[in-house]
C-alpha atoms as a PDB file:
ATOM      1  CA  UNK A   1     317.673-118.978  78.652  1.00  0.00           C
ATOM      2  CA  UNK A   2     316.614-115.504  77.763  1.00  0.00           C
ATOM      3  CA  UNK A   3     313.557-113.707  79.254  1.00  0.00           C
ATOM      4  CA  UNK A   4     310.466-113.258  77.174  1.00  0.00           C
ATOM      5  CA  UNK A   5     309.376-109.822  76.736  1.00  0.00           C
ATOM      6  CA  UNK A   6     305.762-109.503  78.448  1.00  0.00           C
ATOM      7  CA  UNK A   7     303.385-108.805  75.377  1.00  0.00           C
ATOM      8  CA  UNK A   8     301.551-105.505  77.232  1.00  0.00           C
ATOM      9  CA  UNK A   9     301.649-102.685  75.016  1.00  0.00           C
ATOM     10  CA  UNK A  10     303.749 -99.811  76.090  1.00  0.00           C
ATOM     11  CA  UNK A  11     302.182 -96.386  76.606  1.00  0.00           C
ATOM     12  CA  UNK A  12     302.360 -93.614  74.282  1.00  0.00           C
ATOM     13  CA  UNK A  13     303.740 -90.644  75.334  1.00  0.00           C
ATOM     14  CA  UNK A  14     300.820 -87.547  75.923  1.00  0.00           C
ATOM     15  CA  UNK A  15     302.558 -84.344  74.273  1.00  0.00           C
ATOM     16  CA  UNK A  16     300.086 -81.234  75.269  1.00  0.00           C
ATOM     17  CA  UNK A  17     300.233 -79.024  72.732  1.00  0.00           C
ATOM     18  CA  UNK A  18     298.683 -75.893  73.460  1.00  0.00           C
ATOM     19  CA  UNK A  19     297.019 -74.102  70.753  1.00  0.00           C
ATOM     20  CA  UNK A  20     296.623 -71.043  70.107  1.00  0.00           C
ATOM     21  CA  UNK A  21     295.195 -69.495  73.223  1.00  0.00           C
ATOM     22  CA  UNK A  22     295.071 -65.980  74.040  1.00  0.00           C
ATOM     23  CA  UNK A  23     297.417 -64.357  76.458  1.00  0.00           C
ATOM     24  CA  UNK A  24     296.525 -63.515  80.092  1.00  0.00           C
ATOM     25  CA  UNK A  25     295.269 -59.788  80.426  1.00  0.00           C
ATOM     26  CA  UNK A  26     294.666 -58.161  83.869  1.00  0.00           C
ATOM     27  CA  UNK A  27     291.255 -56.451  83.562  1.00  0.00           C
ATOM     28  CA  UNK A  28     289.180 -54.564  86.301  1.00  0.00           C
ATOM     29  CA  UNK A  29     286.594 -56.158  87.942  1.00  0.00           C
ATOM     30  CA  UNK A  30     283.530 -55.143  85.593  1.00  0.00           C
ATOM     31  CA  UNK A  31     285.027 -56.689  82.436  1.00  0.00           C
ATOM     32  CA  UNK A  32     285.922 -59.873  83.750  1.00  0.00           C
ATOM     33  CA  UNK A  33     282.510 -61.853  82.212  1.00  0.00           C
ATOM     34  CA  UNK A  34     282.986 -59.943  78.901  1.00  0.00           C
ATOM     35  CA  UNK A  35     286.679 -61.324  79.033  1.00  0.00           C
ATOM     36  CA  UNK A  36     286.018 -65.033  79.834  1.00  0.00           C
ATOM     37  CA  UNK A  37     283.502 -64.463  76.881  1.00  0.00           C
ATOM     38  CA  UNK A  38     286.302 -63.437  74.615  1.00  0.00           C
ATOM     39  CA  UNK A  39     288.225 -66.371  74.832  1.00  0.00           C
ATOM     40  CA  UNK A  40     285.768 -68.572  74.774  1.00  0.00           C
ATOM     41  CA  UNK A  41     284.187 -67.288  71.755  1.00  0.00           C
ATOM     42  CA  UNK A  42     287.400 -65.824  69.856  1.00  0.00           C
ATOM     43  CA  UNK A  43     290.591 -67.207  71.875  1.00  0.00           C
ATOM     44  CA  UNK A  44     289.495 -70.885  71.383  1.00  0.00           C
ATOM     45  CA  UNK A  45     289.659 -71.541  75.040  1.00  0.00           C
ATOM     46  CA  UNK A  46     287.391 -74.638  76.636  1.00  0.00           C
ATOM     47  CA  UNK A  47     288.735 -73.670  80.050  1.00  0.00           C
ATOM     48  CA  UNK A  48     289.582 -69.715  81.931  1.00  0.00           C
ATOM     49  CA  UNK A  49     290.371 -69.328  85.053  1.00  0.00           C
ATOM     50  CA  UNK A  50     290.152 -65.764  86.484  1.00  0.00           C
ATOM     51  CA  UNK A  51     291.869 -64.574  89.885  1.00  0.00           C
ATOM     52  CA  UNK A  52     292.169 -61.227  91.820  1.00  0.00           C
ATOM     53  CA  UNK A  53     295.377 -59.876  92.164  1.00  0.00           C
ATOM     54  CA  UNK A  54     294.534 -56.788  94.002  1.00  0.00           C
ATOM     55  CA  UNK A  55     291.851 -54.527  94.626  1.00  0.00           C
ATOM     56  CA  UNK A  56     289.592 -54.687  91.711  1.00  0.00           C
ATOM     57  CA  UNK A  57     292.248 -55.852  89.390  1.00  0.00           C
ATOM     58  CA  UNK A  58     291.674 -59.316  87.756  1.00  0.00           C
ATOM     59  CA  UNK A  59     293.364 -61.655  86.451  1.00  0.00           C
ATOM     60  CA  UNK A  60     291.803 -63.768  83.459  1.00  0.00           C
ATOM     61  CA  UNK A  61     293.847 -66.597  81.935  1.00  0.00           C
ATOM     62  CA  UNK A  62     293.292 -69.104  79.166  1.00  0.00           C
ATOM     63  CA  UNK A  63     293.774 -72.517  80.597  1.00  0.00           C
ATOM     64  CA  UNK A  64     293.018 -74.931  77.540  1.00  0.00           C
END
């Protein structure tokens, strides 16, 4: 006798499709608010992250 399939639907696959998000840019120190502005406000972004690389040199990155 053959098994019976259980009846739980199977799980869709998630695809993340980025969108269009701005590139990372490596900005000093001073412009990193006006930055995480930018891609907010233009770039679409709902996330940034921004991390120092080296002295005074930032960088801001569009995360979703």
């Amino acid at each position: 006798m053959a098994k019976k399939k259980s009846a739980k639907p199977k799980k869709a696959a998630v695809t993340l499709a980025a969108p269009n998000l701005p590139q990372p840019r490596r900005v000093p120190k001073a412009a990193v608010g006006a930055t995480v502005q930018d891609f907010i406000d233009f770039g679409g972004a709902t996330a940034v992250e921004a991390h120092e690389e080296s002295s005074g040199t930032w960088l801001v990155t569009a995360a979703a």
